[in-house]
Protein backbone atom coordinates (compact mmCIF):
# COMPACT_ATOMS: atom_id res chain seq x y z
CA UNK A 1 -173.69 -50.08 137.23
CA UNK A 2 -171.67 -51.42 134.39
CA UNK A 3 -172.71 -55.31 135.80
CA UNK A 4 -176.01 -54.29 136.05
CA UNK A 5 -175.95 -53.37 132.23
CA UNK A 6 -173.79 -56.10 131.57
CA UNK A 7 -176.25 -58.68 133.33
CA UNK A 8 -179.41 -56.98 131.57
CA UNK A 9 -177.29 -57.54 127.82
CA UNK A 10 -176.33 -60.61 129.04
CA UNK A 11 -180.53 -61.43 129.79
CA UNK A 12 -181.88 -59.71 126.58
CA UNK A 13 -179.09 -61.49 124.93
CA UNK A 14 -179.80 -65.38 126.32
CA UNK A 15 -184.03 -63.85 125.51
CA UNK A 16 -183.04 -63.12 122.15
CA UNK A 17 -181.18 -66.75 121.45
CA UNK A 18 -184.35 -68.66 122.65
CA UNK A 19 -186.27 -66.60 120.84
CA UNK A 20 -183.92 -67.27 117.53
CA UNK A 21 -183.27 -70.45 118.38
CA UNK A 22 -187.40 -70.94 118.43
CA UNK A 23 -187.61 -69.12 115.21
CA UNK A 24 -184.82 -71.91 113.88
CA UNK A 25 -186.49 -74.64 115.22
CA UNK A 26 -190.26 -73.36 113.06
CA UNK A 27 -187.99 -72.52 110.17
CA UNK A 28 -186.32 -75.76 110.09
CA UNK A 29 -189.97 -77.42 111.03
CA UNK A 30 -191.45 -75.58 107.95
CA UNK A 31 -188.12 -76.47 106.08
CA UNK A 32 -188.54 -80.04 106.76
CA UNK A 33 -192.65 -80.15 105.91
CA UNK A 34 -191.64 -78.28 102.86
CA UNK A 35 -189.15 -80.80 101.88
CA UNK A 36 -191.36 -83.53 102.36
CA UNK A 37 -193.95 -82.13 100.74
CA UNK A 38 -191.56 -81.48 97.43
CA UNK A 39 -190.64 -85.44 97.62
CA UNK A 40 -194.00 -85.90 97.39
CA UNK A 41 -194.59 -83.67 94.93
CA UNK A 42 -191.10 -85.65 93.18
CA UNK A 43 -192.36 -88.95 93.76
CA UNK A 44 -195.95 -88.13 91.84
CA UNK A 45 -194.61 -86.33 89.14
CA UNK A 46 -191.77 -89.01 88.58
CA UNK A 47 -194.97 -91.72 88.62
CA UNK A 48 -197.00 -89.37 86.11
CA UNK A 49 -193.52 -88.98 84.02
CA UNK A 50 -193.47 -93.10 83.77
CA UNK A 51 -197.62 -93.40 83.08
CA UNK A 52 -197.06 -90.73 80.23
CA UNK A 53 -193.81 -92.72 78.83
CA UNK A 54 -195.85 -95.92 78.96
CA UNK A 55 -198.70 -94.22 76.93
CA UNK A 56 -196.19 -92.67 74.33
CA UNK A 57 -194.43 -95.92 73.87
CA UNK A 58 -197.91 -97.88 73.77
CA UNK A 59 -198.87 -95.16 71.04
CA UNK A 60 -195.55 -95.50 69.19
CA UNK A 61 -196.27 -99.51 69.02
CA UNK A 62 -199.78 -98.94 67.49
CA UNK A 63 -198.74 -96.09 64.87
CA UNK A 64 -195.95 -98.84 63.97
CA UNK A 65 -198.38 -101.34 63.72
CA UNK A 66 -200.84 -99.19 61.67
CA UNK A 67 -197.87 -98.17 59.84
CA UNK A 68 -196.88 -101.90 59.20
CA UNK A 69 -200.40 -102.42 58.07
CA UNK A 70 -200.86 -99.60 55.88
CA UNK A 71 -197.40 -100.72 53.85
CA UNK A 72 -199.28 -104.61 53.20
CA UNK A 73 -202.27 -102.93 52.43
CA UNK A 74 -200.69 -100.97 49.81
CA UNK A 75 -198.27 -103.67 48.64
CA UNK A 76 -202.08 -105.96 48.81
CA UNK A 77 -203.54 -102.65 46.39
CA UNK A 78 -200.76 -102.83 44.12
CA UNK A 79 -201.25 -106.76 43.58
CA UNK A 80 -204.69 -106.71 43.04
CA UNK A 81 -204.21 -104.00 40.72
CA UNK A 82 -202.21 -105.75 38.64
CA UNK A 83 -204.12 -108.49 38.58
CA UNK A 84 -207.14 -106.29 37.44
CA UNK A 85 -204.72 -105.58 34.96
CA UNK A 86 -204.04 -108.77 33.74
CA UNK A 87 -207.52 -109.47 33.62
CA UNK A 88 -208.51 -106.42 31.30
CA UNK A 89 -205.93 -107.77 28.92
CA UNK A 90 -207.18 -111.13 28.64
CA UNK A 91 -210.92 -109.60 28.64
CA UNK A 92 -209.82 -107.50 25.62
CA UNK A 93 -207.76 -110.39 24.09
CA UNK A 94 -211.32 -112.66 24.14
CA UNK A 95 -213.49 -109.67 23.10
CA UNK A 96 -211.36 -109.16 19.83
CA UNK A 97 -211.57 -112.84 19.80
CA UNK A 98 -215.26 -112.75 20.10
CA UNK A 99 -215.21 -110.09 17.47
CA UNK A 100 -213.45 -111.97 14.77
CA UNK A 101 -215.95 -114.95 15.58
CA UNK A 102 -218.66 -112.78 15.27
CA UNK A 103 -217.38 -111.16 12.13
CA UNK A 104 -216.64 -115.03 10.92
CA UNK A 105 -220.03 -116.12 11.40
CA UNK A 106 -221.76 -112.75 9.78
CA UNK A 107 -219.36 -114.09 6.85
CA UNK A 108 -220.47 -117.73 6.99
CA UNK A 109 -224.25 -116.92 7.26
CA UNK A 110 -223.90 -114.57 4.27
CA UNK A 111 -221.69 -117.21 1.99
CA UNK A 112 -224.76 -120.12 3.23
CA UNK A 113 -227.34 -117.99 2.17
CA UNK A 114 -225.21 -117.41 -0.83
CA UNK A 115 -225.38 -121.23 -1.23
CA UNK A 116 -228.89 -121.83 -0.72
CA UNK A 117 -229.42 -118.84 -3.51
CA UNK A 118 -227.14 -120.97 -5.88
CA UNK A 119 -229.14 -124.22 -4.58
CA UNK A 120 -232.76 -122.54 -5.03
CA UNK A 121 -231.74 -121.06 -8.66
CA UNK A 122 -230.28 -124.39 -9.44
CA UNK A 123 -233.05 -126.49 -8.19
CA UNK A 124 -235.53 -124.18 -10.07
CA UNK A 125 -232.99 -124.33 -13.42
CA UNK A 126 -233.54 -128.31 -12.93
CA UNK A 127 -237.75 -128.24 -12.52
CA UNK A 128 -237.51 -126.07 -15.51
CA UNK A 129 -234.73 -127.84 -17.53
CA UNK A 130 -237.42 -131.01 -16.23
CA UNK A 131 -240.39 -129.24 -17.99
């Protein structure tokens, strides 16, 4: 009786280890798909990693280059303002110049009309003197 139990253990037992040992095999099948399937997984995110590096360093390059350009605009602003600068002072340096000429001439016109006065008193002081 007990090798009759002992032979029916032993069969449930060597049923039971092929059964396991098929339950290993699918969890070491899944195990394995799975595994492939996060190398995969790896492999594109690793490839999206380097496309998104390349597009931050491409970025960086451009905002340095924008950067660059903004600093010789700037430095190109400041020249031409002081060259705007410089001509403001010599357009007020010739205005005051034009000024004085102006005043000058006012002053010349009024000392020949002065003159032709004196002339026109003194030519009529002769045609009388004359008569």
């Amino acid at each position: 009786e007990w090798e009759t139990k002992a032979s029916e253990l032993s069969t449930q037992l060597e049923s039971v280890k092929q059964e396991m040992g098929g339950q290993l095999e699918d969890i070491a099948g899944e195990n394995k798909q799975l595994l492939a399937e996060m190398e995969s997984t790896k492999s594109e995110l690793k490839r999206q990693l380097e496309e998104w590096k390349a597009i931050a360093n491409d970025f960086e390059s451009k905002l340095s280059h924008i950067t660059d350009e903004k600093k010789s605009l700037a430095a190109e602003l400041e020249r031409t303002k002081d060259h705007v600068s410089h001509l403001q002072r010599e357009y007020d340096v010739m205005a005051e110049k034009f000024t004085k000429s102006e005043q000058c001439k006012q002053k010349s016109d009024a000392a020949v009309n002065d003159l032709a006065n004196q002339v026109n008193i003194l030519t009529s002081d002769l045609e009388n003197a004359k008569t």
